[in-house]
Every structure is written in structure tokens, then in C-alpha cells.
Protein backbone atom coordinates (compact mmCIF):
# COMPACT_ATOMS: atom_id res chain seq x y z
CA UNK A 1 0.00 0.00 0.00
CA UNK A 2 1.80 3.45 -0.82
CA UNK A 3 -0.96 5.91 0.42
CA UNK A 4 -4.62 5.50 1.97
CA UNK A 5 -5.78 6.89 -1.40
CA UNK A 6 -4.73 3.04 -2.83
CA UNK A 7 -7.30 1.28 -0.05
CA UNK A 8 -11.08 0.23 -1.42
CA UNK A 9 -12.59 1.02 1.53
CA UNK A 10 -11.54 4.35 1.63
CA UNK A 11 -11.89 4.83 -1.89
CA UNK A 12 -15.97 3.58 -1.17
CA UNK A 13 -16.29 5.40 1.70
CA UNK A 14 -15.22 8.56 0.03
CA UNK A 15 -18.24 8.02 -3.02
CA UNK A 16 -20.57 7.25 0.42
CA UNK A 17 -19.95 10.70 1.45
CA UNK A 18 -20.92 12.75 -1.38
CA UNK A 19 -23.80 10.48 -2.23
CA UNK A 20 -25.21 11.21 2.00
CA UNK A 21 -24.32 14.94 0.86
CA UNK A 22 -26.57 15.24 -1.70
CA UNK A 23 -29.30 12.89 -0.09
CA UNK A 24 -29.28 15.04 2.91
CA UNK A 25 -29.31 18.49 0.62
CA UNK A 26 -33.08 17.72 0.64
CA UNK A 27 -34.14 17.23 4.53
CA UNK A 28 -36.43 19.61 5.90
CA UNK A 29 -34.44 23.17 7.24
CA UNK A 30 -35.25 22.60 10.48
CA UNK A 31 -32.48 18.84 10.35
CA UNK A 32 -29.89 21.45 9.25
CA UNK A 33 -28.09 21.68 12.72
CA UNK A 34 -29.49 17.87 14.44
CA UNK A 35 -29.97 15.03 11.76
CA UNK A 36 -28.24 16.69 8.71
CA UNK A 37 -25.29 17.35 10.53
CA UNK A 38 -25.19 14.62 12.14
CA UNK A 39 -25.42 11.64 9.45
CA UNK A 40 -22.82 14.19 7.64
CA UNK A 41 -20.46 13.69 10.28
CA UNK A 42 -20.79 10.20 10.85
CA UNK A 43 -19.93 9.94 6.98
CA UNK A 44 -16.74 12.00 6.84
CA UNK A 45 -15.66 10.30 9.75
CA UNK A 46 -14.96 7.49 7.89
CA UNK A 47 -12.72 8.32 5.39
CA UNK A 48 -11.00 10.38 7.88
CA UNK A 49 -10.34 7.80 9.85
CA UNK A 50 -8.91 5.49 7.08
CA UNK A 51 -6.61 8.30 6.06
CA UNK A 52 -5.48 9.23 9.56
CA UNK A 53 -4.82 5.75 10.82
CA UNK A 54 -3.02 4.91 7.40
CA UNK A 55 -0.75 7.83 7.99
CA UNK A 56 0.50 7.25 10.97
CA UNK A 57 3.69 5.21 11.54
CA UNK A 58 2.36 2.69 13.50
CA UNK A 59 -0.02 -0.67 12.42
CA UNK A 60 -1.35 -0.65 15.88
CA UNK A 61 -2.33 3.08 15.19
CA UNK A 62 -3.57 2.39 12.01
CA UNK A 63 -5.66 -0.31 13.63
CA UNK A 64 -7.38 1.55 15.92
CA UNK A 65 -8.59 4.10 13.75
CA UNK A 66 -9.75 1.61 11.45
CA UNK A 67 -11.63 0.50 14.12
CA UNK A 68 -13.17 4.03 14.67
CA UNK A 69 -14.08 4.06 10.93
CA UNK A 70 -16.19 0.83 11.77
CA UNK A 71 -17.79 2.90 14.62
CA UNK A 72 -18.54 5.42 12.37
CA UNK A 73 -20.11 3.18 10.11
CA UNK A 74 -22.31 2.44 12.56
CA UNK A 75 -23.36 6.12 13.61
CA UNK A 76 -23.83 6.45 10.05
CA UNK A 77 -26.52 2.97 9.95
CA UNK A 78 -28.13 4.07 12.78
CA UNK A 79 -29.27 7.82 11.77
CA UNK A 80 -29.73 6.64 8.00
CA UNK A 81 -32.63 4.36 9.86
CA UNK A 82 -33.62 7.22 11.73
CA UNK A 83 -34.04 9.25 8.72
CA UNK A 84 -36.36 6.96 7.19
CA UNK A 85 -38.46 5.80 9.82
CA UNK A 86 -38.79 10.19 9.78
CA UNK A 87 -39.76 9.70 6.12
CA UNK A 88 -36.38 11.70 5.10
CA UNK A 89 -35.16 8.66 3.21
CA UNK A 90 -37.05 6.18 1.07
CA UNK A 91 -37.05 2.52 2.27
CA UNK A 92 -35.26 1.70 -1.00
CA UNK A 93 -32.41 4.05 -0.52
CA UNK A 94 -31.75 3.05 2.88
CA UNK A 95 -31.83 -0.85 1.85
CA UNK A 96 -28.66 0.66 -0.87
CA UNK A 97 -26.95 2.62 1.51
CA UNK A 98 -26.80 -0.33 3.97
CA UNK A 99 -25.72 -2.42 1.24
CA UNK A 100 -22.71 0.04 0.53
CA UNK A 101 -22.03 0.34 4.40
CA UNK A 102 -22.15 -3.77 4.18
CA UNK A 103 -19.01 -3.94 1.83
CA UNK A 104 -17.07 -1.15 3.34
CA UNK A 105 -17.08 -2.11 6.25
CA UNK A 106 -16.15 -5.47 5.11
CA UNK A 107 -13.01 -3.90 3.50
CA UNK A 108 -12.60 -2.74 6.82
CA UNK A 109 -12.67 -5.65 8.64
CA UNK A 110 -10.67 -7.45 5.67
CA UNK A 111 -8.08 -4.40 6.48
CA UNK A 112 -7.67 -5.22 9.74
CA UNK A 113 -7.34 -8.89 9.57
CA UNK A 114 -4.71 -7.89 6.81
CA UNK A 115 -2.63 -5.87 9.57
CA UNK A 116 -3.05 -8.15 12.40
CA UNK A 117 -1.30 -10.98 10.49
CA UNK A 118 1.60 -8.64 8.75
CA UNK A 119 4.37 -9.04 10.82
């Protein structure tokens, strides 16, 4: 791996964000400062995360942030379901962005696993 710009999961995660950017464009004003914000953090946190841990100089480092990507990820799942059950987000949209949050976090997992057993 030469940067965290090479890694799937952050290259996913990245598309995730500016797809939740543009879904969220159109909640109600009033989500601007609780939900919006919120589901738009969650999302860049991911990324983030990848890139952060990745550029550190240590795998245990790079390990744990991976793991706070996966947290994230989570966040992110849970306010997505919020959202719809608030009629925000189509049933059919959510069922997709779980799907995406599925695999990346599976590239995740499949990142750490990776690290673990590098000596």
C-alpha cells in the first residue's frame, strides 16, 4: 500500500460521502443543525479515519482508527434508519446505503485482519 488513497474502503467510503451529501441536501431546514449534521459527520468520519490511521507510523495506530471508521459506520446505519423511519429517506435508498455500508465495512474488517497478520 503506498498511500490510503490506494485502499477500497476508503476509496468507497469517500463516493458514500458525497452520495449522504446530496441525499441530505433535501431534509427539511429545520435537520440542518441535528440530523443533517449529524449523518454528515458520521460519513466524513470514515474516510478520515482510514486516512489518519493509514498515515501514521504505526499498524497498531492504524488499527485503531480503522476500528473508529467501523464505529462510524455504525453512527452512520443508525441515523440513516432514523431518517427513514422520519420519512427523510425512502425505504429503497436506505436498503442501498446499507448495502454500501455492508461492503465497506467489510473492507474494513478485511483491512484489519490484513494488519493483524503482517508481521
Amino acid at each position: 500500500m503506498k498511500t490510503h488513497k490506494d485502499l477500497d474502503a476508503w476509496k468507497n467510503s469517500i463516493s458514500l460521502v458525497t452520495d449522504v451529501y446530496k441525499l441530505t441536501s433535501s431534509f427539511p431546514k429545520e435537520e440542518v443543525y441535528s440530523l443533517t449534521s449529524q449523518i454528515r459527520r458520521s460519513a466524513v468520519s470514515i474516510p478520515s479515519n482510514i486516512a489518519e490511521g493509514a498515515g501514521r507510523n504505526h499498524k497498531k495506530e492504524f488499527i485503531q482508527y480503522l476500528y473508529i471508521a467501523l464505529g462510524s459506520m455504525s453512527e452512520l446505519e443508525t441515523q440513516m434508519l432514523i431518517a427513514c423511519n422520519l420519512e427523510y429517506v425512502p425505504e429503497k435508498v436506505l436498503v442501498d446505503f446499507n448495502e454500501r455500508i455492508k461492503i465497506i465495512s467489510n473492507q474494513i474488517l478485511g483491512l484489519i485482519k490484513y494488519l493483524k497478520n503482517k508481521s
